[in-house]
N, C-alpha and C. Protein backbone atom coordinates (compact mmCIF):
# COMPACT_ATOMS: atom_id res chain seq x y z
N UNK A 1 -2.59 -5.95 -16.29
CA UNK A 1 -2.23 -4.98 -15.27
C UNK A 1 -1.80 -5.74 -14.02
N UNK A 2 -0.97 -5.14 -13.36
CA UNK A 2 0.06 -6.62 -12.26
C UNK A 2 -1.01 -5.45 -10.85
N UNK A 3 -0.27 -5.90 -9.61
CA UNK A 3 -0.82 -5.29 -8.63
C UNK A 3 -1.33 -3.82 -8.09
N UNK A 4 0.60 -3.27 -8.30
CA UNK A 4 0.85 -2.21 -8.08
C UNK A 4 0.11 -1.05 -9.75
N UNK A 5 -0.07 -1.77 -10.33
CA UNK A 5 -0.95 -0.80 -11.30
C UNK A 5 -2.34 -0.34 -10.85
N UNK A 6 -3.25 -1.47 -10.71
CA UNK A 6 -4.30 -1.69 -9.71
C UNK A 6 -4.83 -0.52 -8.61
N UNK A 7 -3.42 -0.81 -7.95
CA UNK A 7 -3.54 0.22 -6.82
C UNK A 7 -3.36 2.01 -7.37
N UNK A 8 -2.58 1.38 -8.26
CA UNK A 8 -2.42 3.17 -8.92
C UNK A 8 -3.10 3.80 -9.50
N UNK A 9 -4.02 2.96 -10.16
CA UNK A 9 -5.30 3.55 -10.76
C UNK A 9 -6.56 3.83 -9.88
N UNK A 10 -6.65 2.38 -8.68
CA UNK A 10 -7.94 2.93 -7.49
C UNK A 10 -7.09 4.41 -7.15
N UNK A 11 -6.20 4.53 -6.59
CA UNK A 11 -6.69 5.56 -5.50
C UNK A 11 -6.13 6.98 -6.16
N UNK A 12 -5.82 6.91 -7.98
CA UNK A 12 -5.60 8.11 -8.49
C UNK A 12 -6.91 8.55 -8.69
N UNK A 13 -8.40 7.48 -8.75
CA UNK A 13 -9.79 7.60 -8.61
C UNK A 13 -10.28 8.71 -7.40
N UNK A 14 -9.15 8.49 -6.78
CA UNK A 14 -9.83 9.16 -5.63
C UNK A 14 -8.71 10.43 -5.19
N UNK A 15 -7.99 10.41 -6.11
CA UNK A 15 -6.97 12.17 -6.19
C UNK A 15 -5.59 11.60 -5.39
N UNK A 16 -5.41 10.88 -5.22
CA UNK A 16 -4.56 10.12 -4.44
C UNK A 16 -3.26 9.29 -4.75
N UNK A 17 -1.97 10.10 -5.19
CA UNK A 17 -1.12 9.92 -5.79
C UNK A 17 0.09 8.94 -5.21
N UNK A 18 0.30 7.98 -6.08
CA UNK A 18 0.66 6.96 -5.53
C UNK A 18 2.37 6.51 -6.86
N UNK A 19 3.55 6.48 -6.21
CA UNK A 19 4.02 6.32 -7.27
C UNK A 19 3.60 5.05 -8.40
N UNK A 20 4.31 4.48 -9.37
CA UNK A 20 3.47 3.57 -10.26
C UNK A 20 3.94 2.01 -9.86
N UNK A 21 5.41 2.13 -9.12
CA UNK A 21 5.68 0.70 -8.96
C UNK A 21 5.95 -0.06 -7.22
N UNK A 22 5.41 -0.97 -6.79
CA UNK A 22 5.61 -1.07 -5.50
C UNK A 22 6.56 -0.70 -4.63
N UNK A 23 7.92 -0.64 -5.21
CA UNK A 23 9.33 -0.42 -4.60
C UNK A 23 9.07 0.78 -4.35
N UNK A 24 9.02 1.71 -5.06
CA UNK A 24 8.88 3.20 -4.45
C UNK A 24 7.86 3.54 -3.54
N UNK A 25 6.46 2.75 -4.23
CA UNK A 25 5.29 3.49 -2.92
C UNK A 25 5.86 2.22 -1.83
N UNK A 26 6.35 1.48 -1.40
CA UNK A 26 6.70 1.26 0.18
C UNK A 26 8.02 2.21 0.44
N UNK A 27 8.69 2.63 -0.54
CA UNK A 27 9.59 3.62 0.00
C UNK A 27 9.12 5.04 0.28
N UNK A 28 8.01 5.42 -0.42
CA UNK A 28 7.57 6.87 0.45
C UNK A 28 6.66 6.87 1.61
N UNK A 29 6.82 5.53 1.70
CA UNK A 29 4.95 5.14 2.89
C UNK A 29 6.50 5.17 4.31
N UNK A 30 5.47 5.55 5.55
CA UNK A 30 5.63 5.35 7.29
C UNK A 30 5.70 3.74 7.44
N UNK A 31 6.64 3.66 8.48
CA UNK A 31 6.34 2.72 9.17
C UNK A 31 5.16 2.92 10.11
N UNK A 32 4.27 1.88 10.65
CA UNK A 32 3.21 1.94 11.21
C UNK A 32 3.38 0.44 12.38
N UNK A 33 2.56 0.76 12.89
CA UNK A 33 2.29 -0.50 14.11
C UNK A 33 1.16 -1.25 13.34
N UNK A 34 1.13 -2.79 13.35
CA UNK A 34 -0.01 -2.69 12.97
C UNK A 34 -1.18 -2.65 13.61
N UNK A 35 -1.33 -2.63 14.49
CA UNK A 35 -2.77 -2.22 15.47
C UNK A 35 -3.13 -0.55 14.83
N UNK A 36 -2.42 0.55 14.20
CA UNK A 36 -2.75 1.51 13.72
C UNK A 36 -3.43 1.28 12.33
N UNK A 37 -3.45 0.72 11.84
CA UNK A 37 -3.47 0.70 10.44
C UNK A 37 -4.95 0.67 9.89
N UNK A 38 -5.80 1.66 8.96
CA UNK A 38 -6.47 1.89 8.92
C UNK A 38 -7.38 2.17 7.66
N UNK A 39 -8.29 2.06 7.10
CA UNK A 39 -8.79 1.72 5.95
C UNK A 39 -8.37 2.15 5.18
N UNK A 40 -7.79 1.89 3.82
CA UNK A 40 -7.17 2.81 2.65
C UNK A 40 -5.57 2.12 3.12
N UNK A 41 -4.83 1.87 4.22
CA UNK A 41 -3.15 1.69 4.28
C UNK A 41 -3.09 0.55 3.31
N UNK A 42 -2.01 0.98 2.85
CA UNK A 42 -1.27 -0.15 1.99
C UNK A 42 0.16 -0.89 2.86
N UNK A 43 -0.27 -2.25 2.81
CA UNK A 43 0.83 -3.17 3.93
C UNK A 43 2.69 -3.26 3.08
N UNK A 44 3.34 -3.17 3.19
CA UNK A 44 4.18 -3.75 2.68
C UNK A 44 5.21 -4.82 3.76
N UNK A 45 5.26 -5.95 2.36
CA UNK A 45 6.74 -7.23 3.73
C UNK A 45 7.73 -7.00 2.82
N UNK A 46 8.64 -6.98 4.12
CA UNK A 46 9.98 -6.67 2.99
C UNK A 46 9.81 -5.37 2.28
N UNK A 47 9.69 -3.90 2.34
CA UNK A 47 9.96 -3.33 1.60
C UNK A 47 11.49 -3.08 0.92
N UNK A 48 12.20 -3.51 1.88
CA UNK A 48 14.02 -3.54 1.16
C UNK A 48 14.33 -3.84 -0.21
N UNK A 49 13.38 -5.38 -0.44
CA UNK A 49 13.36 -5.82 -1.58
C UNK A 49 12.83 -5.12 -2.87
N UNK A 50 13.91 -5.52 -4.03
CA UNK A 50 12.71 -4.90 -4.91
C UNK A 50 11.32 -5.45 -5.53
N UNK A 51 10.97 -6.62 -5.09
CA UNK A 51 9.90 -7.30 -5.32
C UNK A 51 8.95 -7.37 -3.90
N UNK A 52 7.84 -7.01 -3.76
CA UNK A 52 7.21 -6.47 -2.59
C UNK A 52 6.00 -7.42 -2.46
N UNK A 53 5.84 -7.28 -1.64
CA UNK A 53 4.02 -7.92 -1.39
C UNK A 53 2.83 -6.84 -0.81
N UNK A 54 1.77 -6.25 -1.39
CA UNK A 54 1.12 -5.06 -0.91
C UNK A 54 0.10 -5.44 -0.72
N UNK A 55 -0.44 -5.91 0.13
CA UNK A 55 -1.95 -6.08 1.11
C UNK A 55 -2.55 -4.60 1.09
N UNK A 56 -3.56 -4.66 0.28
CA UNK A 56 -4.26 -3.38 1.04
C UNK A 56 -5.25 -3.55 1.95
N UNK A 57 -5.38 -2.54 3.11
CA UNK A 57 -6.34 -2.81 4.07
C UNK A 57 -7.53 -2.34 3.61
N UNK A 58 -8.77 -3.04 3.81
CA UNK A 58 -10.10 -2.41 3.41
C UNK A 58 -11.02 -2.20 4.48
N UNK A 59 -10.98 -2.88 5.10
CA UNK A 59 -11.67 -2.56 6.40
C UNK A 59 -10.92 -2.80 7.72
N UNK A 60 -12.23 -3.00 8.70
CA UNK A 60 -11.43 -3.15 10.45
C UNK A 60 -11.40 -4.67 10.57
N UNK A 61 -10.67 -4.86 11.82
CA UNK A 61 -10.43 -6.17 11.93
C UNK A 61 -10.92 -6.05 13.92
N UNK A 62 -11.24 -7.07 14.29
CA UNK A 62 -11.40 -7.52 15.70
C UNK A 62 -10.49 -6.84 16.31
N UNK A 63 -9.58 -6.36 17.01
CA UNK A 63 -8.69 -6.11 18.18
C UNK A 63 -8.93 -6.59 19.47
């Protein structure tokens, strides 16, 4: 199972529909600041590309 599967299976755990391959879920996700970003967001760099990198956030960080 690669990343974006991973993610598709946690948060269908939790009713939370996510398409199945990274390219699309950074194409239906907001841009965000990241000082907003908040437990559960999924990061994307480069979403343009079709090969993505998806950090998910799990918790808070210092500010």
């Amino acid at each position: 199972m690669d990343c974006s599967g991973l993610l598709y299976v946690a948060f269908s755990e939790h009713n939370i529909t996510l398409p199945r391959v990274s390219y699309n879920m950074a194409n239906e996700g907001k841009e965000i600041r990241v000082k907003d970003v908040e437990k559960g967001d999924l990061l994307f760099l480069e979403p343009q590309k079709k090969k993505t990198y998806k950090p998910c956030w799990f918790g808070s960080c210092n500010r």
